[in-house]
PDB file of N, CA and C in Angstrom:
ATOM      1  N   UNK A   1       5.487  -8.293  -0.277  1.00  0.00           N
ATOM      2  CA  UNK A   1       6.682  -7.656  -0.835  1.00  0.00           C
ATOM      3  C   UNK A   1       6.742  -6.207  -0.353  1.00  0.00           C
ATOM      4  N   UNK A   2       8.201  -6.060   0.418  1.00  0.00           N
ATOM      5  CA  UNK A   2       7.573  -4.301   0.647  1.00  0.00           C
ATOM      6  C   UNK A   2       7.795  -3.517  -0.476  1.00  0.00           C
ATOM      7  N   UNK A   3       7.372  -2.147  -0.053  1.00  0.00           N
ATOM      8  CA  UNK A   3       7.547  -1.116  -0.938  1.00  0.00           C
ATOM      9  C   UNK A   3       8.824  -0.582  -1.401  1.00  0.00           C
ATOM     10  N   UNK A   4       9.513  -0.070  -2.269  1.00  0.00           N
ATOM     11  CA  UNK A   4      10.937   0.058  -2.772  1.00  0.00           C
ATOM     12  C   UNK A   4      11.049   1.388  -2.077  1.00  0.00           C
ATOM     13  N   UNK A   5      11.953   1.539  -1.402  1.00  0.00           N
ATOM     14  CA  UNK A   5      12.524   3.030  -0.788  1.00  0.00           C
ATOM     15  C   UNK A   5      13.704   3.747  -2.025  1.00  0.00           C
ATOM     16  N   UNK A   6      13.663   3.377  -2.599  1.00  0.00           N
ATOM     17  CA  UNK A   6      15.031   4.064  -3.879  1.00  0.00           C
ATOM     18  C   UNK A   6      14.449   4.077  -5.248  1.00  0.00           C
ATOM     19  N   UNK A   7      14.973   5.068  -6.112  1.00  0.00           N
ATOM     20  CA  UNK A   7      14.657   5.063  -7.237  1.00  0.00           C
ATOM     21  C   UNK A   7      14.645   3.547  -7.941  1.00  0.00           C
ATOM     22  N   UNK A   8      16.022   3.270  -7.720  1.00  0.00           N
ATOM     23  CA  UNK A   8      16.543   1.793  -8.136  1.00  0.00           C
ATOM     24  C   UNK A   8      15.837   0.929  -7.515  1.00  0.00           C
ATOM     25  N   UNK A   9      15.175   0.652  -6.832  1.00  0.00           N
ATOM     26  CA  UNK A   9      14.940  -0.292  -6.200  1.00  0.00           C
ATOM     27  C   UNK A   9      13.165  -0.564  -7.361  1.00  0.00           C
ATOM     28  N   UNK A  10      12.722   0.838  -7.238  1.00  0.00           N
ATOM     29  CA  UNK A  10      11.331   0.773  -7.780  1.00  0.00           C
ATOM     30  C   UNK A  10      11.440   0.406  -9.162  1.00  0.00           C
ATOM     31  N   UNK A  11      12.668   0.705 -10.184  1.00  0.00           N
ATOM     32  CA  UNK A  11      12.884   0.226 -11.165  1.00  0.00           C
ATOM     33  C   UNK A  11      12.821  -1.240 -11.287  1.00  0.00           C
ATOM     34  N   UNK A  12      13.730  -2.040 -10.162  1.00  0.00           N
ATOM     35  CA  UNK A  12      13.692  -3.366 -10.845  1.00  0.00           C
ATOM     36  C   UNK A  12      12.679  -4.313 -10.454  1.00  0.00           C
ATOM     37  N   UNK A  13      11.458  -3.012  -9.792  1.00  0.00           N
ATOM     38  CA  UNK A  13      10.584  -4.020  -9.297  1.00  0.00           C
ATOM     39  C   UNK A  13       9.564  -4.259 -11.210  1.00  0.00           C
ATOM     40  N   UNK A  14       9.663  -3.691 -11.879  1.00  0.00           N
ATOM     41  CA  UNK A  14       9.140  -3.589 -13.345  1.00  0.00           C
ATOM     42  C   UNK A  14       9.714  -4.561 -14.069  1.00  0.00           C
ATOM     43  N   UNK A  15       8.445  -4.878 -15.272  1.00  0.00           N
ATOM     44  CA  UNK A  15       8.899  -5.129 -16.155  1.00  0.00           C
ATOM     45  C   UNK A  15       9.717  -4.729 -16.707  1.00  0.00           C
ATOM     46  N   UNK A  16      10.571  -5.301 -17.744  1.00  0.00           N
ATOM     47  CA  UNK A  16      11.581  -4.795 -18.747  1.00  0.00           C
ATOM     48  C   UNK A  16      10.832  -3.431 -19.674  1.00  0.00           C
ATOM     49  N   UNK A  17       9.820  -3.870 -20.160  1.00  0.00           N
ATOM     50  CA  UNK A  17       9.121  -2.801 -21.172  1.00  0.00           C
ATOM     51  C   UNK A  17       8.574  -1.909 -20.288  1.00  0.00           C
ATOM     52  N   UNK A  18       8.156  -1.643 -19.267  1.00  0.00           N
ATOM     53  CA  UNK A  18       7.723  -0.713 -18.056  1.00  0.00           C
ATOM     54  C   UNK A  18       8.973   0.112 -18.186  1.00  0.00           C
ATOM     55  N   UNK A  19      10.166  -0.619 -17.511  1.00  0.00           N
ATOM     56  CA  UNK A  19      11.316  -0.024 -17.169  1.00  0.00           C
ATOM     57  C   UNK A  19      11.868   0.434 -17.998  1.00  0.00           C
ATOM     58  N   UNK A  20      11.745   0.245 -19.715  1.00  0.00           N
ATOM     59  CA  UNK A  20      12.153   1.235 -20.581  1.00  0.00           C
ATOM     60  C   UNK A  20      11.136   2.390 -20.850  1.00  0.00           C
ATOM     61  N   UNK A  21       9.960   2.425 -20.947  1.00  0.00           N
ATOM     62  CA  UNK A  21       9.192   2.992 -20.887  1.00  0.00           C
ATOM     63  C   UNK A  21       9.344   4.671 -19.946  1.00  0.00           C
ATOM     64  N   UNK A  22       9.577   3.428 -18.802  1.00  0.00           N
ATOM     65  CA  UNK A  22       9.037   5.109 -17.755  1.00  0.00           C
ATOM     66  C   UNK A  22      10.967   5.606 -17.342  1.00  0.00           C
ATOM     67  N   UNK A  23      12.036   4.792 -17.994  1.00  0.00           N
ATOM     68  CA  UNK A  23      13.301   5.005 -18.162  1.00  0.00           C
ATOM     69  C   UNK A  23      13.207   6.478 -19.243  1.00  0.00           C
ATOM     70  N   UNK A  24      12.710   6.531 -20.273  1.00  0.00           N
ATOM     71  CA  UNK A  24      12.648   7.025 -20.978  1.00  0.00           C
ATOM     72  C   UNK A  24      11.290   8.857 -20.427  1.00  0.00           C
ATOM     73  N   UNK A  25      10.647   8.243 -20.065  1.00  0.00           N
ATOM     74  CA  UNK A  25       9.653   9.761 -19.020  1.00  0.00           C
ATOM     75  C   UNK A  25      10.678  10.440 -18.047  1.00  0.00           C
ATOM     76  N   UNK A  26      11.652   9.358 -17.249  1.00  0.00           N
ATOM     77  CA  UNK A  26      12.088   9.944 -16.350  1.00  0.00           C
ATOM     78  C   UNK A  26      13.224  10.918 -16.563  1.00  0.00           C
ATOM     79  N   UNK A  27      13.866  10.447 -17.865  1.00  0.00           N
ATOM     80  CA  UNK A  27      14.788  11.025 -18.578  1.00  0.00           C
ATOM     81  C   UNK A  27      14.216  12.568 -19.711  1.00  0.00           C
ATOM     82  N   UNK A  28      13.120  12.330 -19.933  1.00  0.00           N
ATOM     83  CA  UNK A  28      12.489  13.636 -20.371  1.00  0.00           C
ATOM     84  C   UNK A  28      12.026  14.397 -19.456  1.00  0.00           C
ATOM     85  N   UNK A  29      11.439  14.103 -18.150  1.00  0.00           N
ATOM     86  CA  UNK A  29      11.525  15.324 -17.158  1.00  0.00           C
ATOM     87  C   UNK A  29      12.749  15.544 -16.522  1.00  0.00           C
ATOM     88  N   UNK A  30      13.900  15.231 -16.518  1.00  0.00           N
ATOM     89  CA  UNK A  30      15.225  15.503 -15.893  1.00  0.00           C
ATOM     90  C   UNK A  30      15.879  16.683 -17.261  1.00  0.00           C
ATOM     91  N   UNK A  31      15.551  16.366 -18.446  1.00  0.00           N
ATOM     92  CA  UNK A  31      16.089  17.463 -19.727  1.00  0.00           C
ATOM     93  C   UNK A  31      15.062  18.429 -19.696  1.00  0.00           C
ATOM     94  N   UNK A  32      13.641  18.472 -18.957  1.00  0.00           N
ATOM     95  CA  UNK A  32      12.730  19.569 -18.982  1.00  0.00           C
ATOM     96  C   UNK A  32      12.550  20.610 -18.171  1.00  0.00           C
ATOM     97  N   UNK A  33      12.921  19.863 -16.667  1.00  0.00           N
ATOM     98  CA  UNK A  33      12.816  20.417 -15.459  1.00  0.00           C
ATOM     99  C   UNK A  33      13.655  20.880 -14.872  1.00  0.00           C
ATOM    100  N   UNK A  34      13.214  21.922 -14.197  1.00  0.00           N
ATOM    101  CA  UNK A  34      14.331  22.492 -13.317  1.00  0.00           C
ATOM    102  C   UNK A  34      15.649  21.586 -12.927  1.00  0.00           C
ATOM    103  N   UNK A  35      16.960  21.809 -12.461  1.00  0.00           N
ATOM    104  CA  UNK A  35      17.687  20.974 -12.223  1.00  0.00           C
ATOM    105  C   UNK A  35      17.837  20.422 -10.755  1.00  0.00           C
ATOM    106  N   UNK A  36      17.342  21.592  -9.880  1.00  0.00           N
ATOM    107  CA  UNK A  36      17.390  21.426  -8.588  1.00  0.00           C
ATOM    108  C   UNK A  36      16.297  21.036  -8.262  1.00  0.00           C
ATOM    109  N   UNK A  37      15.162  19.823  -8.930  1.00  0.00           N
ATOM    110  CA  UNK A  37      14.282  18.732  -8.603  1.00  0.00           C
ATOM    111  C   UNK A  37      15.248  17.729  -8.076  1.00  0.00           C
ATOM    112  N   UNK A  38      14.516  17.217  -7.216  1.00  0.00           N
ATOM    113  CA  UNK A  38      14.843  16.080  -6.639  1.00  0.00           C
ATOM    114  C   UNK A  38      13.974  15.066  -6.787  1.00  0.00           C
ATOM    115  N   UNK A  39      14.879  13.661  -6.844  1.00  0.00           N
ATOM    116  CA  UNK A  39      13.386  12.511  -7.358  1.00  0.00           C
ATOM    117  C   UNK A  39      13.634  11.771  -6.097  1.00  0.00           C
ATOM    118  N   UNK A  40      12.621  10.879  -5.641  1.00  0.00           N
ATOM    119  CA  UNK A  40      12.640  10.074  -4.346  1.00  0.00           C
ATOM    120  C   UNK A  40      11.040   8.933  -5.074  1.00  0.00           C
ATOM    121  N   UNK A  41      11.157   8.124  -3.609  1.00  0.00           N
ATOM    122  CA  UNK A  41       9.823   7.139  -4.295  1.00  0.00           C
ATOM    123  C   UNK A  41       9.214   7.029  -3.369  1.00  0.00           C
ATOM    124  N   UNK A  42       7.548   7.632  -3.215  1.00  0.00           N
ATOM    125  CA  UNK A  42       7.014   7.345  -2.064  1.00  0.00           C
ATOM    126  C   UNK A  42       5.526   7.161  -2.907  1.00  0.00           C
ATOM    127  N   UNK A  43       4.922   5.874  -2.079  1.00  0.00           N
ATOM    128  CA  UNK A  43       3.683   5.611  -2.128  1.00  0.00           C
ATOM    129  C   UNK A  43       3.610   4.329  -3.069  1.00  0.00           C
ATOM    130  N   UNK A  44       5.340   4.084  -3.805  1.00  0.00           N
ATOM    131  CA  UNK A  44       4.972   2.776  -5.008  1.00  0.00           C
ATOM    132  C   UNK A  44       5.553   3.727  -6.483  1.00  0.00           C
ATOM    133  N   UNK A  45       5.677   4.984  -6.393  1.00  0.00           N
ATOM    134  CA  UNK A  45       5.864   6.068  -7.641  1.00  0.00           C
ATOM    135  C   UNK A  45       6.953   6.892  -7.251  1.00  0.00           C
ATOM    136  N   UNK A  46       7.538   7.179  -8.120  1.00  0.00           N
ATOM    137  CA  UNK A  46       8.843   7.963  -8.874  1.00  0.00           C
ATOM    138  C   UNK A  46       7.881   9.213  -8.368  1.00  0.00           C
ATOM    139  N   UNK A  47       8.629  10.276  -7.473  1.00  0.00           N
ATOM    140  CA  UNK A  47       8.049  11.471  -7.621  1.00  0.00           C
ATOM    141  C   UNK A  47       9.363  12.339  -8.049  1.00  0.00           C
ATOM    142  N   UNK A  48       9.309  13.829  -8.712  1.00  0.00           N
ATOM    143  CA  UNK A  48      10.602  14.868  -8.263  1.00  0.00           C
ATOM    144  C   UNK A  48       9.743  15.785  -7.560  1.00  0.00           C
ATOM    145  N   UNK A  49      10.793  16.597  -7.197  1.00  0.00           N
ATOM    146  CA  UNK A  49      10.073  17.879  -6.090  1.00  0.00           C
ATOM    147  C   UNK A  49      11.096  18.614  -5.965  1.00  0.00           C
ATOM    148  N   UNK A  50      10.844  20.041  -5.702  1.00  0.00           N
ATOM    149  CA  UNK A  50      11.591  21.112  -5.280  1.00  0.00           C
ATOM    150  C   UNK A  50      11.650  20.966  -3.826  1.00  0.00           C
ATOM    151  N   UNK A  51      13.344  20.293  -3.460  1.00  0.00           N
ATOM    152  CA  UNK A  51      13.065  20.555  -2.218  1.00  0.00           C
ATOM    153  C   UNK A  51      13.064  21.668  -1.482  1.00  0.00           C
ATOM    154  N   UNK A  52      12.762  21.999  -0.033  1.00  0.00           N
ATOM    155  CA  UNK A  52      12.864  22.876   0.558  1.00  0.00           C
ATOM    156  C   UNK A  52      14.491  23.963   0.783  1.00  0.00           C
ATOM    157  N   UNK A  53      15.389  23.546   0.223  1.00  0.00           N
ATOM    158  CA  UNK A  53      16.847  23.928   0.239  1.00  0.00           C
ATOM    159  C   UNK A  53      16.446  25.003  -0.717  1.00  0.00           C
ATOM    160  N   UNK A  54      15.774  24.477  -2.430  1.00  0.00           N
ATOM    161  CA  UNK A  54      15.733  25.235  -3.191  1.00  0.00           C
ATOM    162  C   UNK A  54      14.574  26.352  -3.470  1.00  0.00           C
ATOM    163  N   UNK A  55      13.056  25.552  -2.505  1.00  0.00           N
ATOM    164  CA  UNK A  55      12.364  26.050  -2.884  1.00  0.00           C
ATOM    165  C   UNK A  55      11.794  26.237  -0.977  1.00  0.00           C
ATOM    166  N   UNK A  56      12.239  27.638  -0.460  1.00  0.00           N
ATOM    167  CA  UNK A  56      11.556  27.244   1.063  1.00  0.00           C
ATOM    168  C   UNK A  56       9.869  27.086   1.327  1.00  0.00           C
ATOM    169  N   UNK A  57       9.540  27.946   0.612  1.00  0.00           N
ATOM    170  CA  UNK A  57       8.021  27.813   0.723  1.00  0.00           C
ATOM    171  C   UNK A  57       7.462  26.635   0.910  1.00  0.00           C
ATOM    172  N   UNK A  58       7.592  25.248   0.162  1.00  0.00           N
ATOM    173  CA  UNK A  58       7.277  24.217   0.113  1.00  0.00           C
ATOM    174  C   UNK A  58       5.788  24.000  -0.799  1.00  0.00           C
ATOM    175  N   UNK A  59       4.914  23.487  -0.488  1.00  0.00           N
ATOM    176  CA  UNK A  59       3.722  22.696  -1.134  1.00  0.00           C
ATOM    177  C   UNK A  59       2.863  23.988  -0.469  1.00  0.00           C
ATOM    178  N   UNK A  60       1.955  24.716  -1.542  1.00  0.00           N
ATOM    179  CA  UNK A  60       1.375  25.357  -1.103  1.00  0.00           C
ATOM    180  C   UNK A  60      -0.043  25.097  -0.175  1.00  0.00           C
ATOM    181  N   UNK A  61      -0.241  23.407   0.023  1.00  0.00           N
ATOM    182  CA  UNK A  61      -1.468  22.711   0.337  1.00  0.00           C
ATOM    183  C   UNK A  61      -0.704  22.488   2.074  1.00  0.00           C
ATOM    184  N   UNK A  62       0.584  22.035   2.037  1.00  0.00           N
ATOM    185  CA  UNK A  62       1.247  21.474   3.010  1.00  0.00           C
ATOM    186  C   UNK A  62       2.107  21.987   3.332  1.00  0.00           C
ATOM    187  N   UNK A  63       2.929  23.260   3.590  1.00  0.00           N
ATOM    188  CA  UNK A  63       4.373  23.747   3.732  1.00  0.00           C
ATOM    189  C   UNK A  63       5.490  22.919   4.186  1.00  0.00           C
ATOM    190  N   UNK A  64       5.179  22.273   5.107  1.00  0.00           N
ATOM    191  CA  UNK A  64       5.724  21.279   5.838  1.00  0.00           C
ATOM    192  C   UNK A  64       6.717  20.322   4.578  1.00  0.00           C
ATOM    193  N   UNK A  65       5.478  20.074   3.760  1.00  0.00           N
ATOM    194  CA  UNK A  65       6.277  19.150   2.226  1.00  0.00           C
ATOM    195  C   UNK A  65       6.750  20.047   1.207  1.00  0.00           C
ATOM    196  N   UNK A  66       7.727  19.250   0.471  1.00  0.00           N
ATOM    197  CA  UNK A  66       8.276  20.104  -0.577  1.00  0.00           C
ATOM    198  C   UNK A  66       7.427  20.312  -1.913  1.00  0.00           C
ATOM    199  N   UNK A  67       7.891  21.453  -2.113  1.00  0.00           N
ATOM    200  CA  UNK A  67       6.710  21.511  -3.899  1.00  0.00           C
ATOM    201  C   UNK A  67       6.882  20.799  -4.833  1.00  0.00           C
ATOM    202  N   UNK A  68       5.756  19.692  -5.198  1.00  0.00           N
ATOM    203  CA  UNK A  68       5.835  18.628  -6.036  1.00  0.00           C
ATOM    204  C   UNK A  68       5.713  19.376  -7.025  1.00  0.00           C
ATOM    205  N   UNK A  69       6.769  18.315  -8.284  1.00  0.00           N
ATOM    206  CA  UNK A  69       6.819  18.647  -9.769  1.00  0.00           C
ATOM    207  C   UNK A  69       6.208  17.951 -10.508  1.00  0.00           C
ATOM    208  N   UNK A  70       6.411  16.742 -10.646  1.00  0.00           N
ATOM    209  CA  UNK A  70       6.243  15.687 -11.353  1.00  0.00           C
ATOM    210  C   UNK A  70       6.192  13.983 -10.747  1.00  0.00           C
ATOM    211  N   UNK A  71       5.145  13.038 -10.946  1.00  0.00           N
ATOM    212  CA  UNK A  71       5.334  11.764 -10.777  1.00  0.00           C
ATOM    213  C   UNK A  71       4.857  11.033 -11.747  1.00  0.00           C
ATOM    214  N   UNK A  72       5.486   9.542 -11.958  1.00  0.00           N
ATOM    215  CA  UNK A  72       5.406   8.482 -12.526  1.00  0.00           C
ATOM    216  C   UNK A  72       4.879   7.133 -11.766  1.00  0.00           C
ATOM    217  N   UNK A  73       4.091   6.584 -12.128  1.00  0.00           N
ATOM    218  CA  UNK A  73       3.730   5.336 -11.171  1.00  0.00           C
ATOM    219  C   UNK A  73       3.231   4.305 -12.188  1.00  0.00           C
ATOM    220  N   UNK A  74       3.637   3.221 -12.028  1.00  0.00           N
ATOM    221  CA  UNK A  74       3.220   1.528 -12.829  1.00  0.00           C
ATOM    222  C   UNK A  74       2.410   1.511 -12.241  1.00  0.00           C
ATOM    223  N   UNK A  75       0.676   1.358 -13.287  1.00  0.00           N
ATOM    224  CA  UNK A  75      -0.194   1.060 -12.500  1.00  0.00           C
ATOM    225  C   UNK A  75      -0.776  -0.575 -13.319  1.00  0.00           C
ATOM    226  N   UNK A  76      -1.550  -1.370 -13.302  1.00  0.00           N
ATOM    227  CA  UNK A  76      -1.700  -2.714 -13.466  1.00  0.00           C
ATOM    228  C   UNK A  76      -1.506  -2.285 -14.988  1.00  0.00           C
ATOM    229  N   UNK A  77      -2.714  -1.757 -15.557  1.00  0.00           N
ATOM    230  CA  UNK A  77      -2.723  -1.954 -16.975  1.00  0.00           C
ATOM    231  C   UNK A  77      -2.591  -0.325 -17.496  1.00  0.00           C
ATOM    232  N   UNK A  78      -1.827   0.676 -16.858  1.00  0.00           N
ATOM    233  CA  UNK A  78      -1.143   1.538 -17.191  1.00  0.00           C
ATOM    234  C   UNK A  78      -0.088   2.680 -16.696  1.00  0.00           C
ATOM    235  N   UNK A  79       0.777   3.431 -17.464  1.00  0.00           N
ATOM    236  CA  UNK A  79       1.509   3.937 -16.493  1.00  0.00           C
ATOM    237  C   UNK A  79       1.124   5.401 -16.248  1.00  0.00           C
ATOM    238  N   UNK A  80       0.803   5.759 -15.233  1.00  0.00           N
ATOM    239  CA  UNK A  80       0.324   7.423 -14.771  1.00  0.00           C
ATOM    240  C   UNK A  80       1.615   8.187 -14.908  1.00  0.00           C
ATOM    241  N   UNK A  81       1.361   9.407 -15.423  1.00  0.00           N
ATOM    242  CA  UNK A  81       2.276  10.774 -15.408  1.00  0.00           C
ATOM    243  C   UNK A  81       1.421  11.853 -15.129  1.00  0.00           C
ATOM    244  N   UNK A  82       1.768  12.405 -13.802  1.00  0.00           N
ATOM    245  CA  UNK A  82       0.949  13.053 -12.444  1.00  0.00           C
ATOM    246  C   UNK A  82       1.905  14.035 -13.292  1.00  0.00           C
ATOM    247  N   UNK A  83       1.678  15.322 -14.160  1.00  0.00           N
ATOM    248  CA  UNK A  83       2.401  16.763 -13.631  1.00  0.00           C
ATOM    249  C   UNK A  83       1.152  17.902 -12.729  1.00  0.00           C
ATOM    250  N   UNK A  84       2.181  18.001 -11.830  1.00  0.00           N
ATOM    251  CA  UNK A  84       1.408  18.917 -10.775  1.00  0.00           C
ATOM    252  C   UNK A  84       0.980  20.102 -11.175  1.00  0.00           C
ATOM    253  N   UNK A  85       1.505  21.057 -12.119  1.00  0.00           N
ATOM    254  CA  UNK A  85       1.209  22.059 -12.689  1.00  0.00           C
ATOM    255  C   UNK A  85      -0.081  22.045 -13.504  1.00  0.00           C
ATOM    256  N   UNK A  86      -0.296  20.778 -13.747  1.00  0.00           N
ATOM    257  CA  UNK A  86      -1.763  20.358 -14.393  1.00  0.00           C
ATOM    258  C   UNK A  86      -3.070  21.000 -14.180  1.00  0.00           C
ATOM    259  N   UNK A  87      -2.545  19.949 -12.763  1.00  0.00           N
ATOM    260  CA  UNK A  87      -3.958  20.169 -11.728  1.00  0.00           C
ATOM    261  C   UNK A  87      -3.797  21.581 -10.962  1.00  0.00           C
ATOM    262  N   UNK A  88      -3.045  22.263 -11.004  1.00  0.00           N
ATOM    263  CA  UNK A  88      -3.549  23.807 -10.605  1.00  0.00           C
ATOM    264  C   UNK A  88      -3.792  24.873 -11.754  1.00  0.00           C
ATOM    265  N   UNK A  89      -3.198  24.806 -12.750  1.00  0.00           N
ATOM    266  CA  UNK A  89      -3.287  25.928 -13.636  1.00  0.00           C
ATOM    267  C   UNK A  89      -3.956  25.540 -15.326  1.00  0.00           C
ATOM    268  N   UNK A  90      -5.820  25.305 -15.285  1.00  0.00           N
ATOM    269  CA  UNK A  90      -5.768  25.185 -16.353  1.00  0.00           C
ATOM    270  C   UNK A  90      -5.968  25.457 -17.978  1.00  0.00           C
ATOM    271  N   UNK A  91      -4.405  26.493 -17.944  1.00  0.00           N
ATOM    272  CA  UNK A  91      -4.473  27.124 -19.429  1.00  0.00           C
ATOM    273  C   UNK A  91      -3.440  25.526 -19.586  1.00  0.00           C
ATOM    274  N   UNK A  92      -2.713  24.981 -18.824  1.00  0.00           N
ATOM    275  CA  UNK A  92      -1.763  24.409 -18.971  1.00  0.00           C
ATOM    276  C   UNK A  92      -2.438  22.969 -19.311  1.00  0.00           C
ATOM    277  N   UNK A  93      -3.438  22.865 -18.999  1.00  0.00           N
ATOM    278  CA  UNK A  93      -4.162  21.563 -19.266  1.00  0.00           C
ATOM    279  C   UNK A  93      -4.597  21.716 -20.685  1.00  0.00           C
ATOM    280  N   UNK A  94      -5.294  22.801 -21.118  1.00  0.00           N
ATOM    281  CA  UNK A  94      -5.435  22.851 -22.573  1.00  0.00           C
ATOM    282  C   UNK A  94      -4.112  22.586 -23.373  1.00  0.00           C
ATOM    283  N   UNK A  95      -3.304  23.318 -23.136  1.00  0.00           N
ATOM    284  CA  UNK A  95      -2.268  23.157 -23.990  1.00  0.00           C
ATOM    285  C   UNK A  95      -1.368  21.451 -24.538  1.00  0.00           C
ATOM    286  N   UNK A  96      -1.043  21.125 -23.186  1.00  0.00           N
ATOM    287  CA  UNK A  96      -0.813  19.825 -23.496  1.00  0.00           C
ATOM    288  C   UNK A  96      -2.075  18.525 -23.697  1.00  0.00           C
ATOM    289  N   UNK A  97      -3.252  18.881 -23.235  1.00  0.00           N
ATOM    290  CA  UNK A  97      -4.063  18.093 -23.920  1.00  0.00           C
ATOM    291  C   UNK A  97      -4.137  18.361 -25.834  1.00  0.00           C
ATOM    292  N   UNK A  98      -4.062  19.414 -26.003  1.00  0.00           N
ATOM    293  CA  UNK A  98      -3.601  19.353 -27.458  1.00  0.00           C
ATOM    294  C   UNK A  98      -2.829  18.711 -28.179  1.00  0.00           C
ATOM    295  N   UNK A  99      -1.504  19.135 -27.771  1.00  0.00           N
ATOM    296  CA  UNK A  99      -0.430  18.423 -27.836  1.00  0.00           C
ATOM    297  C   UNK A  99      -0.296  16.756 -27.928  1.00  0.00           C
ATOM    298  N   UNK A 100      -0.823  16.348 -26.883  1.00  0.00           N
ATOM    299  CA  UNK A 100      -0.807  15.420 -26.518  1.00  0.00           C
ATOM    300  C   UNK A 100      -2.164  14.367 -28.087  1.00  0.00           C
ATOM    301  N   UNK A 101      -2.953  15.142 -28.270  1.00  0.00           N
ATOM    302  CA  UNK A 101      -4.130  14.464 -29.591  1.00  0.00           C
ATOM    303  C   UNK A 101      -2.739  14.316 -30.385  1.00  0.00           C
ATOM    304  N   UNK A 102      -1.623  14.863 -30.693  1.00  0.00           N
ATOM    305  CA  UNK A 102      -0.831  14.861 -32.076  1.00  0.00           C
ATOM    306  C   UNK A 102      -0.280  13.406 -31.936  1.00  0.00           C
ATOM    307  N   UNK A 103       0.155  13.242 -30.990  1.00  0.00           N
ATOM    308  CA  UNK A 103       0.675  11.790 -30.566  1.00  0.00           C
ATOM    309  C   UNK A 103       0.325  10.722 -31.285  1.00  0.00           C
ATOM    310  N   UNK A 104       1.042   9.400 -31.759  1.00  0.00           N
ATOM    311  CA  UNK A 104       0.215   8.287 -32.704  1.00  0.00           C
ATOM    312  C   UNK A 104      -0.096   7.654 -31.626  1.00  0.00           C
ATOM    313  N   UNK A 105       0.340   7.036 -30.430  1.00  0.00           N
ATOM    314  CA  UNK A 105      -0.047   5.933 -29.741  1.00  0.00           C
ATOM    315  C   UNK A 105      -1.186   6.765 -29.072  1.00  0.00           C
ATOM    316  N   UNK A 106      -1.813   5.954 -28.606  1.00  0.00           N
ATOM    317  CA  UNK A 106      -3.026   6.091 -27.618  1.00  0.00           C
ATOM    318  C   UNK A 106      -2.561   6.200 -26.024  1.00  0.00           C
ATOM    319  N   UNK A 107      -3.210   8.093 -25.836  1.00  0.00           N
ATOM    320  CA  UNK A 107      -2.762   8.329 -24.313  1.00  0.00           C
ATOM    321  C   UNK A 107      -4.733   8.913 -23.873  1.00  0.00           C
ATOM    322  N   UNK A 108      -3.880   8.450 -22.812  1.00  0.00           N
ATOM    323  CA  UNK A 108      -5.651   8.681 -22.162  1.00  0.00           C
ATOM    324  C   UNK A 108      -4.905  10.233 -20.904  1.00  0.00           C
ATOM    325  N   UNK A 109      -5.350  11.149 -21.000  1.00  0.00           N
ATOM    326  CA  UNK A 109      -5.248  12.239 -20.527  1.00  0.00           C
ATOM    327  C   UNK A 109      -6.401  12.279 -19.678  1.00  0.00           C
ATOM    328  N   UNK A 110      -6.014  12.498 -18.197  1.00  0.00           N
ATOM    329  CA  UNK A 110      -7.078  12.604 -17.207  1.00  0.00           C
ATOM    330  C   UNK A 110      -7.020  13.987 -16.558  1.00  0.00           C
ATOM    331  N   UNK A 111      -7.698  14.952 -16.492  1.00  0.00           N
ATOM    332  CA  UNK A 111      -7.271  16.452 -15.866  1.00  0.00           C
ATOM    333  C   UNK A 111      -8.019  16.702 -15.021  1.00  0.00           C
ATOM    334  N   UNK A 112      -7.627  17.172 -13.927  1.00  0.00           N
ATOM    335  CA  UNK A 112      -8.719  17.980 -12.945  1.00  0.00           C
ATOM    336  C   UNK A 112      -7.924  19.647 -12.680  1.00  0.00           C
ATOM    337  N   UNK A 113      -8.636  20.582 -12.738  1.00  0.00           N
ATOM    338  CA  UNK A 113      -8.253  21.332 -12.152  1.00  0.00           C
ATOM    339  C   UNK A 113      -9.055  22.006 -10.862  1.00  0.00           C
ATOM    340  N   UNK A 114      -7.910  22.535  -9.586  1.00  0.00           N
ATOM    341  CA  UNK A 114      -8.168  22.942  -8.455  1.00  0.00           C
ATOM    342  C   UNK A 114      -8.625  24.448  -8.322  1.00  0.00           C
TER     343      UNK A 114
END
């Protein structure tokens, strides 16, 4: 099966409960985030990014690529939410790992910082 090149496309490769699920993430980083993110799907995952129009600098690892914001990806038995700001800055990892204990359902928070 290939890989979905479109937002839409990666949607209907999901379950129904997936697809409300990460319907519902994708719609809370679009009311959180900058507006001039852009979302695209590469690798199997929902990414947004500042593209280079808005943001010239690009990826401070890669210039060449645009500065990633945020991704979503269906993984077998869960769904990942990659924020990039994570993994570089971490006062920002404390904070929403906090946050995140208040929660009733069970989230598994994975952090690295660079």
């Amino acid at each position: 099966m290939p890989q979905p090149q479109t937002v839409t496309q990666f949607l209907k490769t999901l379950s129904p409960d997936r697809r409300t699920t990460i319907a519902g993430i994708r719609k809370a980083i679009r009311a959180n985030l900058d507006p001039k993110l852009a979302e695209s799907v590469e690798n199997g995952a929902t990414n947004f990014f500042m593209p280079h129009s808005a943001y010239p600098a690009g990826d401070p690892g890669n210039r060449s690529e645009p500065f990633p914001g945020a991704g979503i990806a269906a993984h077998k038995h869960h769904i990942g939410l990659y924020v990039f700001c994570v993994y570089t800055d971490c006062s920002v990892d404390r904070v929403l790992l906090c946050r995140t204990r208040r929660v009733r359902r069970a989230v598994f928070l994975r952090v690295r910082c660079t």
